[in-house]
N, C-alpha and C. Protein backbone atom coordinates (compact mmCIF):
# COMPACT_ATOMS: atom_id res chain seq x y z
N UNK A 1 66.99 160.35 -212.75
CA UNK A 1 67.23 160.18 -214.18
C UNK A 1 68.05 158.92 -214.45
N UNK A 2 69.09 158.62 -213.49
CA UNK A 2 69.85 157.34 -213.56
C UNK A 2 69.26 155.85 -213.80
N UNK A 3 67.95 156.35 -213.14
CA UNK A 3 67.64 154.82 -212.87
C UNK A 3 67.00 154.67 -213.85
N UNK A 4 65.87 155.77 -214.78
CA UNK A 4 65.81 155.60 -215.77
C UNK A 4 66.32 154.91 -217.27
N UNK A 5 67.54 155.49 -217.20
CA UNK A 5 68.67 155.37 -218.45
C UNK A 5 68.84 153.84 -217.61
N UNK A 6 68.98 153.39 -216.69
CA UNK A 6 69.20 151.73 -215.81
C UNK A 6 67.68 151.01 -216.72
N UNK A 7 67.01 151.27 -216.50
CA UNK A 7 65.60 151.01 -216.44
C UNK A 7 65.50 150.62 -218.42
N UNK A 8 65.69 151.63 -218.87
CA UNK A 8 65.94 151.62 -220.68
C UNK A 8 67.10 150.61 -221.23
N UNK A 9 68.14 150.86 -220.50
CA UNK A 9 69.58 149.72 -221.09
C UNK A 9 69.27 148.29 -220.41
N UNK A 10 67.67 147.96 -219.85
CA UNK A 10 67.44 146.89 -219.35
C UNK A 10 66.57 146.42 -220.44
N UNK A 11 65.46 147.33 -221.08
CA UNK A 11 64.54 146.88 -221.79
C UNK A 11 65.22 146.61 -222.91
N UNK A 12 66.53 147.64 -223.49
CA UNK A 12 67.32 147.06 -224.58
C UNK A 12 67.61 145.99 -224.44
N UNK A 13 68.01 145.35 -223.48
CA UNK A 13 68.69 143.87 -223.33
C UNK A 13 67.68 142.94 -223.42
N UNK A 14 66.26 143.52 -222.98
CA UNK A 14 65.39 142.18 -222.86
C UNK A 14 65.02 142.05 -223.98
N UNK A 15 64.78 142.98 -225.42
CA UNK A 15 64.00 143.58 -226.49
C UNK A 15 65.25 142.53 -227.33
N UNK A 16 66.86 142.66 -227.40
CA UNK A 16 67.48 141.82 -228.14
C UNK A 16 67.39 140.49 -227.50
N UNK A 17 67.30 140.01 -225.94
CA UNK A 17 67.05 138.76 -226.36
C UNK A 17 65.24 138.03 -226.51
N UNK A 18 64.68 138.55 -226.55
CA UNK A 18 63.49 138.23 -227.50
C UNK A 18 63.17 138.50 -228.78
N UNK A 19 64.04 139.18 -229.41
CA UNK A 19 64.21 139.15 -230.82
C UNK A 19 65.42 137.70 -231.20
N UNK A 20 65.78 137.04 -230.69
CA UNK A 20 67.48 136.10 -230.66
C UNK A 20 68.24 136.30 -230.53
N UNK A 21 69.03 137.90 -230.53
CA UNK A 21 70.27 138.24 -230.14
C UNK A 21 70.69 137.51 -229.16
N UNK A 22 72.16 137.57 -229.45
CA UNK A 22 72.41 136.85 -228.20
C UNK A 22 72.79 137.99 -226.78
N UNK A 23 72.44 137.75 -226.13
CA UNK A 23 72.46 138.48 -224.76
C UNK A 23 74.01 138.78 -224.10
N UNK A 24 74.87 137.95 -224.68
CA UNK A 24 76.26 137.89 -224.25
C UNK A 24 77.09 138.84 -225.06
N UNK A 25 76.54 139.49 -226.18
CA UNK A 25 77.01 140.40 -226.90
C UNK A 25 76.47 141.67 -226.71
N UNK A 26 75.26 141.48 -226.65
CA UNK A 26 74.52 143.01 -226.17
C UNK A 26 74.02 143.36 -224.77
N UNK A 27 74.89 142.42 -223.78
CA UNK A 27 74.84 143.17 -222.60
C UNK A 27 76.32 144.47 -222.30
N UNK A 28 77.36 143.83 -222.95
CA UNK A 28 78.10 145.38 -222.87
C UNK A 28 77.59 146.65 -223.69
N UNK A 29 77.08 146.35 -224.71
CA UNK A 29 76.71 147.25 -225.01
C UNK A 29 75.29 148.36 -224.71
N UNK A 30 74.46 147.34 -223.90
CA UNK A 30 73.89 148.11 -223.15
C UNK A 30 74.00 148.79 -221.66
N UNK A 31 75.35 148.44 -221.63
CA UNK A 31 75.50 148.58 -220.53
C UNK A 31 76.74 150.39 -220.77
N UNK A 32 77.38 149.93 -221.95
CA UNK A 32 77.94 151.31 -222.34
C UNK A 32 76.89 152.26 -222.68
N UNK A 33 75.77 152.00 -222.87
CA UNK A 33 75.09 153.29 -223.31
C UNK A 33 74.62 153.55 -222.35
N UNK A 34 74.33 153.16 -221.35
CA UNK A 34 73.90 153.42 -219.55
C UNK A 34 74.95 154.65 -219.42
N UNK A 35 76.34 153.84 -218.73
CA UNK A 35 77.34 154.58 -218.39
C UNK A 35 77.53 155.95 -219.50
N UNK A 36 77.22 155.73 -221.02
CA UNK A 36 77.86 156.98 -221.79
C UNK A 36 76.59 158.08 -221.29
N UNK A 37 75.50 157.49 -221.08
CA UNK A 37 74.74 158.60 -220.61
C UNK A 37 74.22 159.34 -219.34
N UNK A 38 75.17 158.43 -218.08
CA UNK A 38 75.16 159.18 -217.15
C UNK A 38 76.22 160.05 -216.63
N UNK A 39 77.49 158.87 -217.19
CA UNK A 39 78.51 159.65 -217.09
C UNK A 39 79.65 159.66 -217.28
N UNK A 40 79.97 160.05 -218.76
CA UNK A 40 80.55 160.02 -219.93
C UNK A 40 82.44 159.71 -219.92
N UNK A 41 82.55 160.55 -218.33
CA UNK A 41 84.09 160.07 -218.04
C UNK A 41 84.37 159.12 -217.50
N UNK A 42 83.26 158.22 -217.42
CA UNK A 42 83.54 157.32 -216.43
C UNK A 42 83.22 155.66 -217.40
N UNK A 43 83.29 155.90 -219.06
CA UNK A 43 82.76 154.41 -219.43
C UNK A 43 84.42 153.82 -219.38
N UNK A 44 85.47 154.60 -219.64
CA UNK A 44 86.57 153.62 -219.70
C UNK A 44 87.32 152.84 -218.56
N UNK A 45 86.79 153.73 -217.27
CA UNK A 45 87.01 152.80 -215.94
C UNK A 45 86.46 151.79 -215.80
N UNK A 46 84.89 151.85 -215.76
CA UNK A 46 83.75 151.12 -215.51
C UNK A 46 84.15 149.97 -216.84
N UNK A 47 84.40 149.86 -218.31
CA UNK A 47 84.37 148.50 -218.48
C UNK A 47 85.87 148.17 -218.32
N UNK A 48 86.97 148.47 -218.52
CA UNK A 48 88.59 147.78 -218.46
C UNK A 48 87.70 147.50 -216.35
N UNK A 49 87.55 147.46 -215.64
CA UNK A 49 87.48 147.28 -214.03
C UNK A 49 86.45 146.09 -214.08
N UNK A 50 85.68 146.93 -213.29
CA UNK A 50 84.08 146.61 -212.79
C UNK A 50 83.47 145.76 -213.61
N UNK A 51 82.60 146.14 -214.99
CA UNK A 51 81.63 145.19 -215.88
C UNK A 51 82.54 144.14 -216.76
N UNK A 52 83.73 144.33 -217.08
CA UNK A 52 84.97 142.97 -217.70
C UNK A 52 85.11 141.79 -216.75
N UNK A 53 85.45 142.43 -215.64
CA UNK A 53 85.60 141.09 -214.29
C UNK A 53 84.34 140.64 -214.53
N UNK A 54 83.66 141.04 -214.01
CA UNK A 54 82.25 140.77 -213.56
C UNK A 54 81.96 139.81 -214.76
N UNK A 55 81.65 140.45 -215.41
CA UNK A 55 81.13 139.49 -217.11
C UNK A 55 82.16 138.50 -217.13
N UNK A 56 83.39 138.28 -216.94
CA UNK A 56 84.63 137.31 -217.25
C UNK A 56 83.74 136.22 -216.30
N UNK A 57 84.02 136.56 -214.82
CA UNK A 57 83.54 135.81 -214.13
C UNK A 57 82.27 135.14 -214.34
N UNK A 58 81.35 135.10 -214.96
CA UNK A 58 79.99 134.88 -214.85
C UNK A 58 80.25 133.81 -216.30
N UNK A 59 80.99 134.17 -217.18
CA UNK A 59 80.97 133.17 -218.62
C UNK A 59 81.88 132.44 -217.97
N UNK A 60 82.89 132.58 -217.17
CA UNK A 60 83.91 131.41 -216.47
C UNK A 60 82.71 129.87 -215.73
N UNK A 61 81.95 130.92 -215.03
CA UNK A 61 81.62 129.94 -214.27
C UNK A 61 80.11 129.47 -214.82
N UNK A 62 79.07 129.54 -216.36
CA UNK A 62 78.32 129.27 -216.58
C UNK A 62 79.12 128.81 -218.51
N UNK A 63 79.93 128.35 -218.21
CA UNK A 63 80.32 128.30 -219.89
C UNK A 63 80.37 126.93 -220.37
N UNK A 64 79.94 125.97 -219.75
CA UNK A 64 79.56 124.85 -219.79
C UNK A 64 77.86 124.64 -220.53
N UNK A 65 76.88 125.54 -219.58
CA UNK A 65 75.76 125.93 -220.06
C UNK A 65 75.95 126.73 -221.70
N UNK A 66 76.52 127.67 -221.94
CA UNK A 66 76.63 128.16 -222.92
C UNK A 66 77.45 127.52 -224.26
N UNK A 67 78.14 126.45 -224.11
CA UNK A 67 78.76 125.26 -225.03
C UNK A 67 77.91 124.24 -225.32
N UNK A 68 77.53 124.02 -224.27
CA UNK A 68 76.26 123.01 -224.46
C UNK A 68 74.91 123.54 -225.27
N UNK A 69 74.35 124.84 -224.80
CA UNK A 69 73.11 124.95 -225.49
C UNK A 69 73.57 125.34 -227.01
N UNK A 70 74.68 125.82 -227.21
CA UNK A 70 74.96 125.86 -228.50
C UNK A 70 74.95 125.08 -229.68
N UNK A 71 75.16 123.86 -228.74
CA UNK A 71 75.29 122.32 -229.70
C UNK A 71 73.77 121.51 -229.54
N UNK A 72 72.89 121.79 -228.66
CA UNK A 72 71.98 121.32 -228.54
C UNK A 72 70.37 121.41 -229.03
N UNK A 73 70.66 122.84 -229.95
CA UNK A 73 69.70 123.35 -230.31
C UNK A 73 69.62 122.84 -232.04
N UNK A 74 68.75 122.24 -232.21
CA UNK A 74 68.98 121.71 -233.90
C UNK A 74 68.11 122.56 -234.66
């Protein structure tokens, strides 16, 4: 069933960024509705830990790309 609810909070993410969302906003949140639905005591570890680092790290080290395409798109 896990990988399912994995499998669905993936198509959410791909579904907002092919609509324009931006992907940097609606990956926590698809990622909380994963965790709220497998397992409900566990979303406030999983983002203050695990998915905050993780995500910190990844805009640390690609945020050059993400400043840039911002300004580059007319």
């Amino acid at each position: 069933m896990s990988v399912i609810i994995a499998l669905a909070a993936l198509a959410l993410l791909m579904l907002a960024a092919y609509r324009g969302y931006s992907v940097i906003l609606f990956a926590p949140i698809a990622a909380l509705g994963a965790v709220l639905l497998t397992d409900p005591g566990a979303v406030g570890p999983a983002f203050t830990g695990l998915f905050m680092e993780k995500m910190v790290g990844f805009v640390k080290l690609y945020f050059p790309v993400f400043l840039l395409a911002r300004y580059s798109a007319s």
